[in-house]
N, C-alpha and C. Protein backbone atom coordinates (compact mmCIF):
# COMPACT_ATOMS: atom_id res chain seq x y z
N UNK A 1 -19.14 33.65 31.37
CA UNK A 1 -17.99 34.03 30.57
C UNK A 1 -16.76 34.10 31.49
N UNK A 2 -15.24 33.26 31.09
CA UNK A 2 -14.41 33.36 32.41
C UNK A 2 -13.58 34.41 31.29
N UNK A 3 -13.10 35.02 32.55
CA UNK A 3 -11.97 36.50 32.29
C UNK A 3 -10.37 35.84 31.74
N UNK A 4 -9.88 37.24 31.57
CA UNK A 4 -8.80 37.08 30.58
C UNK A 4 -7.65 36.22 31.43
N UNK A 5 -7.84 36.64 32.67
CA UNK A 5 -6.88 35.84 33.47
C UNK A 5 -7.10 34.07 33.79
N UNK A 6 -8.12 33.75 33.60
CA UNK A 6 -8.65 32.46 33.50
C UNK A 6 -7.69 31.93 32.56
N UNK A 7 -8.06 32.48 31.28
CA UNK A 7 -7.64 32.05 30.11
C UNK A 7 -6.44 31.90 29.66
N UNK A 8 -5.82 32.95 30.65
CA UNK A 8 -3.63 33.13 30.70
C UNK A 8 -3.78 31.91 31.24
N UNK A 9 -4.45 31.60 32.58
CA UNK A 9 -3.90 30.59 33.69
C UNK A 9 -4.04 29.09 32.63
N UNK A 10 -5.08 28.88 32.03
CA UNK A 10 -5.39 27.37 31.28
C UNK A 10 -4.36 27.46 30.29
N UNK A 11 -4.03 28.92 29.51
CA UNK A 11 -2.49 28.79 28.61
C UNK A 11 -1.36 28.00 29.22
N UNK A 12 -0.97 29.10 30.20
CA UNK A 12 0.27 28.57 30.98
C UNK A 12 0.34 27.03 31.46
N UNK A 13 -0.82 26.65 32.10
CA UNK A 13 -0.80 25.24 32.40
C UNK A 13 -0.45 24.19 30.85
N UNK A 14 -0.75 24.70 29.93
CA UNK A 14 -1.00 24.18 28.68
C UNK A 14 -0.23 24.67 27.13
N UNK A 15 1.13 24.65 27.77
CA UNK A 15 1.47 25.33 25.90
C UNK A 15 0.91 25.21 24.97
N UNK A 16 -0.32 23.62 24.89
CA UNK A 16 -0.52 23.45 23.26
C UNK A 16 -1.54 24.62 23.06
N UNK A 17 -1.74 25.61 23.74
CA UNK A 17 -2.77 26.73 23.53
C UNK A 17 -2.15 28.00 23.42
N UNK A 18 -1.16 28.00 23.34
CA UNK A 18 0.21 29.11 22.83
C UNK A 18 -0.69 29.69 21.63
N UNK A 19 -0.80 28.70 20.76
CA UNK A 19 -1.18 29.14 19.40
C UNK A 19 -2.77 29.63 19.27
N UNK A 20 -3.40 29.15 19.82
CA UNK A 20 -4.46 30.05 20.23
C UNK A 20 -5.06 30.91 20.65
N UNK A 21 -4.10 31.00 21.48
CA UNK A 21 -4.26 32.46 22.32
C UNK A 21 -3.75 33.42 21.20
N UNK A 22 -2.49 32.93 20.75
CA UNK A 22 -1.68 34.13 19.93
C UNK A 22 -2.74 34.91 18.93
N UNK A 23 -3.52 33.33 18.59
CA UNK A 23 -4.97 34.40 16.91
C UNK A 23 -5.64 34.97 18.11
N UNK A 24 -6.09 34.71 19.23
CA UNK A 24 -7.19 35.39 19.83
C UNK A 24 -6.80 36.82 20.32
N UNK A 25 -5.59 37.04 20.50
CA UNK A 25 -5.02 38.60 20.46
C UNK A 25 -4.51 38.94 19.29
N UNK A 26 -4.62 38.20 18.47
CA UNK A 26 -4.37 38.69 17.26
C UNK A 26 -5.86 39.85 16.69
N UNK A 27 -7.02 38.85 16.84
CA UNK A 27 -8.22 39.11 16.97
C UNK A 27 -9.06 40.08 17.59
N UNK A 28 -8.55 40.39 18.89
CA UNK A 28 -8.41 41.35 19.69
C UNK A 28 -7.50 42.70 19.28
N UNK A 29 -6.71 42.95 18.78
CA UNK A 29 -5.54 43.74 18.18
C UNK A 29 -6.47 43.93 17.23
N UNK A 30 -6.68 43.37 16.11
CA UNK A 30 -7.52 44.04 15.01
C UNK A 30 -9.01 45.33 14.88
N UNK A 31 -9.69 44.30 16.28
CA UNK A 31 -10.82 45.28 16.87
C UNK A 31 -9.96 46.63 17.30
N UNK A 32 -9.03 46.27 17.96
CA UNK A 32 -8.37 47.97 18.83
C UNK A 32 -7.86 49.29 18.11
N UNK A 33 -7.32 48.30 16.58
CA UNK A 33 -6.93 49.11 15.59
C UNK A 33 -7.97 50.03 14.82
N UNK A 34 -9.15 48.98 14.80
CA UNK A 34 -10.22 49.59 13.98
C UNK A 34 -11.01 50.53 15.09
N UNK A 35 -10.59 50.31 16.49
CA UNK A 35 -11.55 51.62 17.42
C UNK A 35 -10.16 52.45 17.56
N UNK A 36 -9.31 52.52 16.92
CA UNK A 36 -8.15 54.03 16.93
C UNK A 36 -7.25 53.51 18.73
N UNK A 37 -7.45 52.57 19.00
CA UNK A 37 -7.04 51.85 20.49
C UNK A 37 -5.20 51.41 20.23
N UNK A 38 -4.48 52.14 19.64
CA UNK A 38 -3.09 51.83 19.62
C UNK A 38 -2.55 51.30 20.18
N UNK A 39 -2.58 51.54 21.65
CA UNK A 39 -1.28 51.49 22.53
C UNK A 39 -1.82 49.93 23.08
N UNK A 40 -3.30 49.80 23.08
CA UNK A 40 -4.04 47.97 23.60
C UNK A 40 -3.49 47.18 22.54
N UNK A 41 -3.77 47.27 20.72
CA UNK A 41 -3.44 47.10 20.46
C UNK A 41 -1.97 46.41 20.35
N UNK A 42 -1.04 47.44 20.30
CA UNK A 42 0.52 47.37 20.36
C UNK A 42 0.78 45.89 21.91
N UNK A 43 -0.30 46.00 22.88
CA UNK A 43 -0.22 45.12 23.88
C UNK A 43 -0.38 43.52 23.45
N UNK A 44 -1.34 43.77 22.64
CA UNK A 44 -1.88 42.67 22.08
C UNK A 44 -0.61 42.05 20.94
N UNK A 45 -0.48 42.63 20.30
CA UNK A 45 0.31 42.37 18.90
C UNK A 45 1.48 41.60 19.50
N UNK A 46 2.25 42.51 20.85
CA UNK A 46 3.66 41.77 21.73
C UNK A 46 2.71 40.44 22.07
N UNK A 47 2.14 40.18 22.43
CA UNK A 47 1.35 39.27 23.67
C UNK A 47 1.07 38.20 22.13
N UNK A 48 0.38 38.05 21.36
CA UNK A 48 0.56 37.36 20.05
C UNK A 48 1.45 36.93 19.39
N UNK A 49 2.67 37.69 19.48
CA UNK A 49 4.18 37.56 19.05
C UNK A 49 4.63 36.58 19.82
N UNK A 50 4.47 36.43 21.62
CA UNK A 50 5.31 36.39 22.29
C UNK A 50 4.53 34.38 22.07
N UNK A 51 2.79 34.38 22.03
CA UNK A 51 2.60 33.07 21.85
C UNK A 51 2.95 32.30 20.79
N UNK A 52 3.14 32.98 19.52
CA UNK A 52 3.52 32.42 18.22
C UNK A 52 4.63 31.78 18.46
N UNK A 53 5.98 32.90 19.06
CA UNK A 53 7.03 32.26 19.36
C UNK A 53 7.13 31.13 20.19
N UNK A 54 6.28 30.80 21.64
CA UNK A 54 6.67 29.73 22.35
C UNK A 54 5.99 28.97 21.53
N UNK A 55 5.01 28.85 21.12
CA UNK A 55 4.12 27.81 20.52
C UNK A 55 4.88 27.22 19.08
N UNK A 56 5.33 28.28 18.38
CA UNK A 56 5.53 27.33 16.95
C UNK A 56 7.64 28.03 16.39
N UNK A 57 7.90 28.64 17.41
CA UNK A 57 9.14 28.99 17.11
C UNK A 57 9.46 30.31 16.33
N UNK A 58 10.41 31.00 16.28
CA UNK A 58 10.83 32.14 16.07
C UNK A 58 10.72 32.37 14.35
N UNK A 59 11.09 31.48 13.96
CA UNK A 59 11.22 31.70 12.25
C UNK A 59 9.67 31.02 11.47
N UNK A 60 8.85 30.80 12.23
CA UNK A 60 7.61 30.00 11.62
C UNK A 60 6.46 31.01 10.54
N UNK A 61 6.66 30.53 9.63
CA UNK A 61 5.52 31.77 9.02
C UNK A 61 4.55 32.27 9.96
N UNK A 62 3.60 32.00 10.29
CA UNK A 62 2.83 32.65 11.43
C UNK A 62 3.19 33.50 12.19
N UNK A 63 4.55 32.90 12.95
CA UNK A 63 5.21 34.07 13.84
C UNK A 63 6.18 35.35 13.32
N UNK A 64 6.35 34.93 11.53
CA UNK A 64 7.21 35.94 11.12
C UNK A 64 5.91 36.96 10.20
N UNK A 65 4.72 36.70 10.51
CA UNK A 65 3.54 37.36 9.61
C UNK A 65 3.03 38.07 11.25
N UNK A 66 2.92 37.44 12.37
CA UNK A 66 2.81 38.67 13.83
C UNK A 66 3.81 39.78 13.17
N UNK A 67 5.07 39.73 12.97
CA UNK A 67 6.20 40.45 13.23
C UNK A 67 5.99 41.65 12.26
N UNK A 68 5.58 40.99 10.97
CA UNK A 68 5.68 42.29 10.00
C UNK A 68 4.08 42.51 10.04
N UNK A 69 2.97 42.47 11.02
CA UNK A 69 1.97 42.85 11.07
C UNK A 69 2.18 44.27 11.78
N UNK A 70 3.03 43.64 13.05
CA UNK A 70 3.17 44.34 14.15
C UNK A 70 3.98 45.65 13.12
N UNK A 71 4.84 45.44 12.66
CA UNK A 71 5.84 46.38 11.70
C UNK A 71 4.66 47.43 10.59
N UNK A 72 3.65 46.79 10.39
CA UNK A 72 2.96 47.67 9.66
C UNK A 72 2.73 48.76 10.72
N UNK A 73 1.51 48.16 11.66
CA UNK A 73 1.00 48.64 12.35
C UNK A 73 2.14 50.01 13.55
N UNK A 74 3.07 49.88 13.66
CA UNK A 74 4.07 50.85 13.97
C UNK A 74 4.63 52.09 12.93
N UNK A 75 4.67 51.10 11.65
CA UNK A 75 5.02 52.09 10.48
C UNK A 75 3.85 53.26 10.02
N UNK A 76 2.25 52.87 10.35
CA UNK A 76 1.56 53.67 10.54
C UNK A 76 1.39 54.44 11.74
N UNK A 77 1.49 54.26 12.77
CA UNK A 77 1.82 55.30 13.75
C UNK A 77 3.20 56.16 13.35
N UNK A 78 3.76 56.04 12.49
CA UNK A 78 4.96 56.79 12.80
C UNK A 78 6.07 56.30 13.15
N UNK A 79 6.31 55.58 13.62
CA UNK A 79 7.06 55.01 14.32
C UNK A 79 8.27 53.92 13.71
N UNK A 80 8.85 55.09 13.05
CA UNK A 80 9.95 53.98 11.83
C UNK A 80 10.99 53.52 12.22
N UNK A 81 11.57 53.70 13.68
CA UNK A 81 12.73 53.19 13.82
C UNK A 81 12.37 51.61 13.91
N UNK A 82 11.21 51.64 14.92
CA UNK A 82 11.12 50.79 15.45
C UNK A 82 10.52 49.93 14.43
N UNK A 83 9.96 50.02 13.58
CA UNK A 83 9.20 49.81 12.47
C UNK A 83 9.83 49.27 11.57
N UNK A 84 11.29 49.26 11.32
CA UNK A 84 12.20 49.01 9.94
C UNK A 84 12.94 47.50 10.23
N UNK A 85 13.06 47.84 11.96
CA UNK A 85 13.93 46.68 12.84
C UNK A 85 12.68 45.79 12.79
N UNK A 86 11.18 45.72 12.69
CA UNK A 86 10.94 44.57 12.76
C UNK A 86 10.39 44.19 11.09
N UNK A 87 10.16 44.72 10.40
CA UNK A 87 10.28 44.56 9.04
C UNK A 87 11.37 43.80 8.40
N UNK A 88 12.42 43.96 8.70
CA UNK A 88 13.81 43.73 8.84
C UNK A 88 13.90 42.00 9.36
N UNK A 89 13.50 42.02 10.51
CA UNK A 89 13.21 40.60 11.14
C UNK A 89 12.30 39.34 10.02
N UNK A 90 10.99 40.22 10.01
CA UNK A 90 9.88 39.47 9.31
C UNK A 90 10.90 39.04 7.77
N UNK A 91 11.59 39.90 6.78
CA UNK A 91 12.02 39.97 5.73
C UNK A 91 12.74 38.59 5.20
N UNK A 92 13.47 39.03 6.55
CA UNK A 92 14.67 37.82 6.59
C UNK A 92 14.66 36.58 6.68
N UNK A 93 13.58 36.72 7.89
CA UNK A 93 12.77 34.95 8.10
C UNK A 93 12.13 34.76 6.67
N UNK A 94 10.95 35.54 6.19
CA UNK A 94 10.44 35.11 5.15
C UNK A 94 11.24 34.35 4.00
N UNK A 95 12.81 35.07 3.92
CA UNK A 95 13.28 35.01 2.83
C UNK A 95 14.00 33.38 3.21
N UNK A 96 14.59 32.81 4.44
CA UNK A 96 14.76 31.87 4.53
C UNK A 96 13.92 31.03 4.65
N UNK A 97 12.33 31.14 4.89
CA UNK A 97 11.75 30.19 5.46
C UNK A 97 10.71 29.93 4.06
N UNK A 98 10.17 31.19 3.44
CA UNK A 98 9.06 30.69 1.77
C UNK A 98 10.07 30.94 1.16
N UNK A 99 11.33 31.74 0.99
CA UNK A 99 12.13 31.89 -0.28
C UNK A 99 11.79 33.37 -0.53
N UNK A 100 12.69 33.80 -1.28
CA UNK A 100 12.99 35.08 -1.82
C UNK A 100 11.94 35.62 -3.06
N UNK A 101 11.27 34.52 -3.43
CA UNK A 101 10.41 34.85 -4.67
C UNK A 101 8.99 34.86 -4.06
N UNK A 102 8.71 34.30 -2.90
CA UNK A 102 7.42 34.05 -2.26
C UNK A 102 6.34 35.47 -2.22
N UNK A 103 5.29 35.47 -2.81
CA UNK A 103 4.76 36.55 -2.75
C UNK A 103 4.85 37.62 -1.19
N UNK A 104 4.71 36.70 -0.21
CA UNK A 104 4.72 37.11 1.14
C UNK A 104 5.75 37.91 0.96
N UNK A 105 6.61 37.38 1.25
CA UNK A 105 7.96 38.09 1.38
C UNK A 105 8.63 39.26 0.66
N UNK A 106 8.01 39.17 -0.87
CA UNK A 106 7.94 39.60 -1.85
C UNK A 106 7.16 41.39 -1.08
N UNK A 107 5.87 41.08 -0.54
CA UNK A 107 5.38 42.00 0.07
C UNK A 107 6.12 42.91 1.08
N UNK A 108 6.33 41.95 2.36
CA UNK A 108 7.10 42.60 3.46
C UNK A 108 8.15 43.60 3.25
N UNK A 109 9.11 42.76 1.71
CA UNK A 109 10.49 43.70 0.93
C UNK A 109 9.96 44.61 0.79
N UNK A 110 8.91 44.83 0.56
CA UNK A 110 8.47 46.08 -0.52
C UNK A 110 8.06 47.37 0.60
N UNK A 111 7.04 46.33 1.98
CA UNK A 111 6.97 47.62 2.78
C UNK A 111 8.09 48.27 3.52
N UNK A 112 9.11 47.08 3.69
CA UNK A 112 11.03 47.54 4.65
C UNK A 112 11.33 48.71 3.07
N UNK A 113 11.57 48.54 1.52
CA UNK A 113 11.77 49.20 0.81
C UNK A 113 11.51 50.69 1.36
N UNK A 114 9.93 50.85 0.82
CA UNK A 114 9.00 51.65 1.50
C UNK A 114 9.59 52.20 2.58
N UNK A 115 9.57 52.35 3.45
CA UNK A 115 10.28 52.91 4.68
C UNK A 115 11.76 53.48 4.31
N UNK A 116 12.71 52.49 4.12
CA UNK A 116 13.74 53.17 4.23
C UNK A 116 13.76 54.02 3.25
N UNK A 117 13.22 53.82 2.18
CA UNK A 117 13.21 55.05 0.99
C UNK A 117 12.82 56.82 2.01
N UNK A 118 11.41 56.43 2.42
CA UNK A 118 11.23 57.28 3.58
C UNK A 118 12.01 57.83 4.45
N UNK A 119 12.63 57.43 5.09
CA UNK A 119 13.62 57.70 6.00
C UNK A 119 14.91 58.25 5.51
N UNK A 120 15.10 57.65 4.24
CA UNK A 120 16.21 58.16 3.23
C UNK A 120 16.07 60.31 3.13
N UNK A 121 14.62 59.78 2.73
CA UNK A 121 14.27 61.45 2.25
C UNK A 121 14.05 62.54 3.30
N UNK A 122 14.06 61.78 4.34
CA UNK A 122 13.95 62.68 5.70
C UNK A 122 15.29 62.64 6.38
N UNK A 123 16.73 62.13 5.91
CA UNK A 123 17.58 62.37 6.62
C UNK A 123 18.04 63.96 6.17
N UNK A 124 19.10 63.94 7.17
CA UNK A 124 19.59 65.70 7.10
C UNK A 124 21.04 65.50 5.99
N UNK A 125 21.06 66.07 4.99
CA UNK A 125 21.36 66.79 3.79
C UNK A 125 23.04 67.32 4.67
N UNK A 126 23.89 66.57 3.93
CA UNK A 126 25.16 67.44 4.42
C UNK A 126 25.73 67.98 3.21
N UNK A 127 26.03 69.37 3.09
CA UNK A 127 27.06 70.04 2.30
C UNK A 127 28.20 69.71 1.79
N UNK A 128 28.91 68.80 0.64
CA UNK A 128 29.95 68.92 0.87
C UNK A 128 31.12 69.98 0.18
């Protein structure tokens, strides 16, 4: 069995494996989530993002479905700032790239909705 660094080194020599690697930490990320492994996870999810993007470009469904994966997976930790900005990202691509009616996208709206509604109800209340 060759190690993870093997497998960076045959990437790097080889962009057309960008996209492979990206599901195989995608794959990896899913196991980490389901053993409560966040922060490997969260390693994985960037490291998947980062192959989607060289491999198939910034706005590509694939790489805009990393983005609002990654956006779930933050929005369940807690973590809404950071969480809304990539929801936000995924939304936008979706909406230019399947259209505004696309179920996908249709989804993602609903979890960025979701949130800011959240965040709405937790801001601080001014008197006037």
């Amino acid at each position: 069995m060759i190690g993870m660094d093997a497998v960076l080194f045959i990437v790097t020599a080889n962009p057309a494996f960008y996209q492979d690697l990206a599901l195989l930490y995608v794959q990896i990320k899913i196991t980490q989530v389901y053993q409560g492994k966040y922060e490997a996870a969260e390693m994985m999810n960037w490291r998947a993002l980062e192959g989607y993007e060289k491999a198939l470009g910034k706005e590509h469904p694939d790489t805009l479905t990393s983005v609002y994966c990654f956006a779930y997976l933050l929005h369940h930790q807690h973590r809404y700032n950071e969480a809304i900005l990539l929801y936000k990202r995924a939304s936008s691509g979706y909406t230019t790239t399947l259209g505004p009616d696309h179920p996908t996208t249709q989804a993602c709206l609903d979890h960025q909705l979701s949130l800011e509604q959240l965040l709405h109800r937790h801001e601080p209340r001014h008197e006037v």
